[in-house]
Protein backbone atom coordinates (compact mmCIF):
# COMPACT_ATOMS: atom_id res chain seq x y z
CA UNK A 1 92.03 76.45 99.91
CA UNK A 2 96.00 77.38 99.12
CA UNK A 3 96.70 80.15 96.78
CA UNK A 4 99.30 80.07 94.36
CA UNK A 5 101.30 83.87 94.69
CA UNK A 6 104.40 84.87 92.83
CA UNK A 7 106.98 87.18 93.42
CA UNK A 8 108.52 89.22 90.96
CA UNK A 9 112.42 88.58 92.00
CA UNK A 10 114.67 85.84 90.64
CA UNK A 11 116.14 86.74 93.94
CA UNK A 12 116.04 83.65 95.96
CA UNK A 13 116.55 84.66 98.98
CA UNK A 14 113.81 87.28 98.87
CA UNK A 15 111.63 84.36 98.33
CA UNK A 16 112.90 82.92 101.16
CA UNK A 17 111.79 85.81 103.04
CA UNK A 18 108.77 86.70 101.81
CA UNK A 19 107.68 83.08 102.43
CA UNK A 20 108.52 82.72 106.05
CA UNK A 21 106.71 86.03 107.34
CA UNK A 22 103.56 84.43 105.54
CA UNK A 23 104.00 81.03 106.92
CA UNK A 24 104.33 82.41 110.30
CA UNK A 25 101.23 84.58 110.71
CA UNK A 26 99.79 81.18 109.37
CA UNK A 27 98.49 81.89 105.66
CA UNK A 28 97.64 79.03 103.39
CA UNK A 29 99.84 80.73 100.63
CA UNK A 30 102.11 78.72 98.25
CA UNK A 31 104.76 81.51 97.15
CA UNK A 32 106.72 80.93 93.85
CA UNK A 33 109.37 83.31 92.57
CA UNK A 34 109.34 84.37 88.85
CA UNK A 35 112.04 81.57 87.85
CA UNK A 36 108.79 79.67 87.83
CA UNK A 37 107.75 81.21 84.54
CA UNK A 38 111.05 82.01 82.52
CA UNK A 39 108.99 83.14 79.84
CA UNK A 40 107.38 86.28 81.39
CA UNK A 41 109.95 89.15 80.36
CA UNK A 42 111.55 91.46 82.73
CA UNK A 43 109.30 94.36 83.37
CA UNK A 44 111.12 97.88 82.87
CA UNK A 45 111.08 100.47 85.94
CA UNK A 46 109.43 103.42 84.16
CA UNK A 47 108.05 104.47 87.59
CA UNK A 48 109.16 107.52 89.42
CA UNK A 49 108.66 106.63 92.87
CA UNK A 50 109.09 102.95 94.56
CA UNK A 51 105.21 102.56 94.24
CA UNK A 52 104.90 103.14 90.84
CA UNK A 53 107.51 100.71 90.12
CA UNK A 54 106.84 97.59 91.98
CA UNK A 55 102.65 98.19 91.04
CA UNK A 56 104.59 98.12 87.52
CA UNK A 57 106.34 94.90 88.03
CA UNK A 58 103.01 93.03 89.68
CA UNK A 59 100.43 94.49 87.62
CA UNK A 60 102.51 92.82 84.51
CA UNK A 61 103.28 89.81 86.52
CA UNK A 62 99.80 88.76 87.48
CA UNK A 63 98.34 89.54 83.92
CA UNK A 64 100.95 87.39 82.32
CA UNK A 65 100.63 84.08 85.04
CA UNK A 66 96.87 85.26 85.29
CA UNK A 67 98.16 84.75 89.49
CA UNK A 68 97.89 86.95 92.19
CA UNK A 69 101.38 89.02 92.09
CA UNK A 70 103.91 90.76 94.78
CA UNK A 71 106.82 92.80 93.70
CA UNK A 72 108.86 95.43 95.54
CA UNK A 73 111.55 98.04 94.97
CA UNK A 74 113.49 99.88 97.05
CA UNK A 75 116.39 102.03 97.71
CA UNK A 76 118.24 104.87 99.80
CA UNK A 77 117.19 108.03 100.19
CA UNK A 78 119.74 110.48 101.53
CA UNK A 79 118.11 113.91 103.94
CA UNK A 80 120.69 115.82 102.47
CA UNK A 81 120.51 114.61 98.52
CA UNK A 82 116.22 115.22 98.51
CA UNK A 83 115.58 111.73 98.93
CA UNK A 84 118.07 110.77 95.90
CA UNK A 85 119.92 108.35 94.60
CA UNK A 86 116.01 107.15 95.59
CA UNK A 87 115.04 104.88 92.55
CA UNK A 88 118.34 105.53 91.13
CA UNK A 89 120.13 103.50 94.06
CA UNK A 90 120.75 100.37 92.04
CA UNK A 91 122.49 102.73 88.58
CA UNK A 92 123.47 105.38 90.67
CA UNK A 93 126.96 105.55 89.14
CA UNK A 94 125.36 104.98 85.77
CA UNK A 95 125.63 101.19 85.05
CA UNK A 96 123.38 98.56 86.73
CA UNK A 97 123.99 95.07 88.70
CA UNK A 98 126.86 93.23 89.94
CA UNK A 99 129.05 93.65 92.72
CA UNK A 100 131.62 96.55 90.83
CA UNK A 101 128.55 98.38 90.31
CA UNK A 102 127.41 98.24 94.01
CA UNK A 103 130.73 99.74 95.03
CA UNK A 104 130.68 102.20 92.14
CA UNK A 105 127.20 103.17 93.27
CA UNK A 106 128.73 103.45 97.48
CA UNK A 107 131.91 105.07 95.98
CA UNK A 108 130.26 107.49 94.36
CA UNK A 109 128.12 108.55 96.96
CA UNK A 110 130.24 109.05 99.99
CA UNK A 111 132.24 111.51 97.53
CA UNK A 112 129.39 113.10 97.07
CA UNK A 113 129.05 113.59 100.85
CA UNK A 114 132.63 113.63 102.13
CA UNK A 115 131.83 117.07 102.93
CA UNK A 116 128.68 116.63 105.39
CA UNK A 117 129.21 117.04 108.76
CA UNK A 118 127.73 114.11 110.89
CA UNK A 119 124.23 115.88 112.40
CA UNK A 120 123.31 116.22 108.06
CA UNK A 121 124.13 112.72 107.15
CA UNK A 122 120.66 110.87 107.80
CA UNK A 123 119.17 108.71 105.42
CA UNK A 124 116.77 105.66 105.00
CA UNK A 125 116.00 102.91 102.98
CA UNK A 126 112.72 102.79 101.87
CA UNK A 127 110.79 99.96 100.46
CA UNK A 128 107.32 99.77 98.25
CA UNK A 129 105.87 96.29 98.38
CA UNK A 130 102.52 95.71 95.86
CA UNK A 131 99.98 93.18 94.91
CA UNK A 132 98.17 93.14 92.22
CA UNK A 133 95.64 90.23 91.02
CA UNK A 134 94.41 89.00 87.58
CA UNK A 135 91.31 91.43 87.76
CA UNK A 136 93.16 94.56 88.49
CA UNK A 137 92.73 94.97 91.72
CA UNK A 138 96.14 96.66 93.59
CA UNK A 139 97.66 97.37 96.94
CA UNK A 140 100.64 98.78 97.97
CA UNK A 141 102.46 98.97 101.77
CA UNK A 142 105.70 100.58 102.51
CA UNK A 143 108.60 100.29 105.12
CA UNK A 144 111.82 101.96 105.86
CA UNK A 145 115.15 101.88 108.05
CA UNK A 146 116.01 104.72 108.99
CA UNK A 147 119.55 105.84 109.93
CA UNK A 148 122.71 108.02 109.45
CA UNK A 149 125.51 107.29 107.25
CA UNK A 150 129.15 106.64 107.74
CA UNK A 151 132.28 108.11 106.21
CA UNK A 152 133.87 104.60 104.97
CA UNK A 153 132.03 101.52 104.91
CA UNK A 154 132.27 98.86 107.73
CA UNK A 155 131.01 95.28 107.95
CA UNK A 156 131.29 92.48 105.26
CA UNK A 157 127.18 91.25 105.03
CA UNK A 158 124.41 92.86 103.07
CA UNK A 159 124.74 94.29 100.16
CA UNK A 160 124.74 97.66 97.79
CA UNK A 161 124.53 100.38 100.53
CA UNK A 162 124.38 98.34 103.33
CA UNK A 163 127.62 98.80 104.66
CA UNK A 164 127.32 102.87 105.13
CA UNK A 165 123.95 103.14 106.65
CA UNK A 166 124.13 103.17 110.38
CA UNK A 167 120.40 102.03 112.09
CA UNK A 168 118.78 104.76 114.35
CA UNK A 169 119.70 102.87 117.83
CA UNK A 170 123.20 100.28 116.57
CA UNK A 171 126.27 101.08 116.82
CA UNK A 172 126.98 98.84 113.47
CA UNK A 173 126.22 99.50 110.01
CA UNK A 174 123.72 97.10 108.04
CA UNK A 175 126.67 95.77 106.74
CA UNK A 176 127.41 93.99 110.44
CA UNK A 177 124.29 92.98 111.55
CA UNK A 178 123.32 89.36 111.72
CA UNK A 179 120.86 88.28 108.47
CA UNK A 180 118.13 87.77 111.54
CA UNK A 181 119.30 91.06 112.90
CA UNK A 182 118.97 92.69 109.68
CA UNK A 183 115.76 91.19 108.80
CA UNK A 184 113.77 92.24 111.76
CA UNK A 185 114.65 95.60 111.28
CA UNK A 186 114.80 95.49 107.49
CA UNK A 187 112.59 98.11 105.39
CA UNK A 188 112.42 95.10 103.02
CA UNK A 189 111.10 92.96 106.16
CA UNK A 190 108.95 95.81 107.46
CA UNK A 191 107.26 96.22 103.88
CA UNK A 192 106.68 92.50 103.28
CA UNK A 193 105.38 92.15 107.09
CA UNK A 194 102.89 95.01 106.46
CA UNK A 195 101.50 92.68 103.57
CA UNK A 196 100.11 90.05 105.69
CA UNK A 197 97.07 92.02 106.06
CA UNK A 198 96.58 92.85 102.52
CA UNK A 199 97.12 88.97 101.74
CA UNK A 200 94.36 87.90 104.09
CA UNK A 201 92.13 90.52 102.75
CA UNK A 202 92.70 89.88 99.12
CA UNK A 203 93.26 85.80 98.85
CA UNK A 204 91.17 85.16 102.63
């Protein structure tokens, strides 16, 4: 029997995602994004880690479709910085969304480093993917990318910091990496891919 599982993103493409690496370790699993149902609200990201916040976002998604529920967050989390701007990545320079924002947020950042020699500049991105169903029941898996980051950004794919983090192992920034490229290696991919298990546990 096919389950019905949403995904709290209006993000298309991470739909897209999402619903390939469950096709493909063959899971009867229709996946919807939350355009589906305009009239849940946006949840707010009172959370202070990755966890807390996606667990946030699906807990209030499945108790408002009364479906099964996945929703991530993620961010980058400099060595150097404590793990910051960490769930501050996306209002890092104090505003939130859009393209001017992204490069406010990069801007910023490399300022803040300009100063770090090259063996202190590692970082990672770090991803928290959760499901939660109707009844309360919750799981959450994580991946990362871990990498070192640049002086000046390079490479015109991705988005927010992609183009200053630096892969452990490339020679190009996320930024420059092929959307397969990037997705195989993605903490976004990694996270969603550790799911599969969960799904087949929870929905069989």
């Amino acid at each position: 029997m096919s389950h019905t599982l949403i995904l709290a993103t209006r993000n298309a493409h991470k739909v897209v995602e999402l619903r390939a690496i469950l096709q493909g370790a063959g899971l009867d699993v229709e996946l919807v994004g939350a355009d589906a149902y305009p009239e849940v609200p946006d949840v707010k990201e009172t959370g202070v880690t990755f966890a807390e916040n996606a667990l946030l976002k699906a807990h209030a998604l499945a108790e408002a479709t009364g479906l099964p529920a996945v929703a991530d967050d993620s961010g980058l989390c400099v060595d150097v910085l404590g793990g910051a701007p960490g769930i501050f990545s996306a209002r890092w320079s104090g505003r939130h969304g859009g393209d001017a924002v992204d490069r406010a947020n990069l801007e910023l950042l490399l300022a803040q480093l300009s100063d770090i020699d090259e063996p202190h500049r590692g970082a990672h991105f770090a991803c928290a993917a959760a499901l939660a169903l109707p009844d309360g029941t919750e799981r959450v898996v994580e991946g990362r990318l871990t990498g070192t980051l640049r002086y000046a950004p390079a490479g015109e794919g991705g988005f927010g910091y992609d183009p200053i983090l630096q892969p452990e192992g490339e020679t190009r920034t996320c930024a420059e990496l092929s959307a397969e490229e990037k997705n195989a290696l993605s903490h976004r991919g990694k996270a969603f891919r550790a799911l599969v298990p969960v799904v087949r546990e929870l929905l069989g």
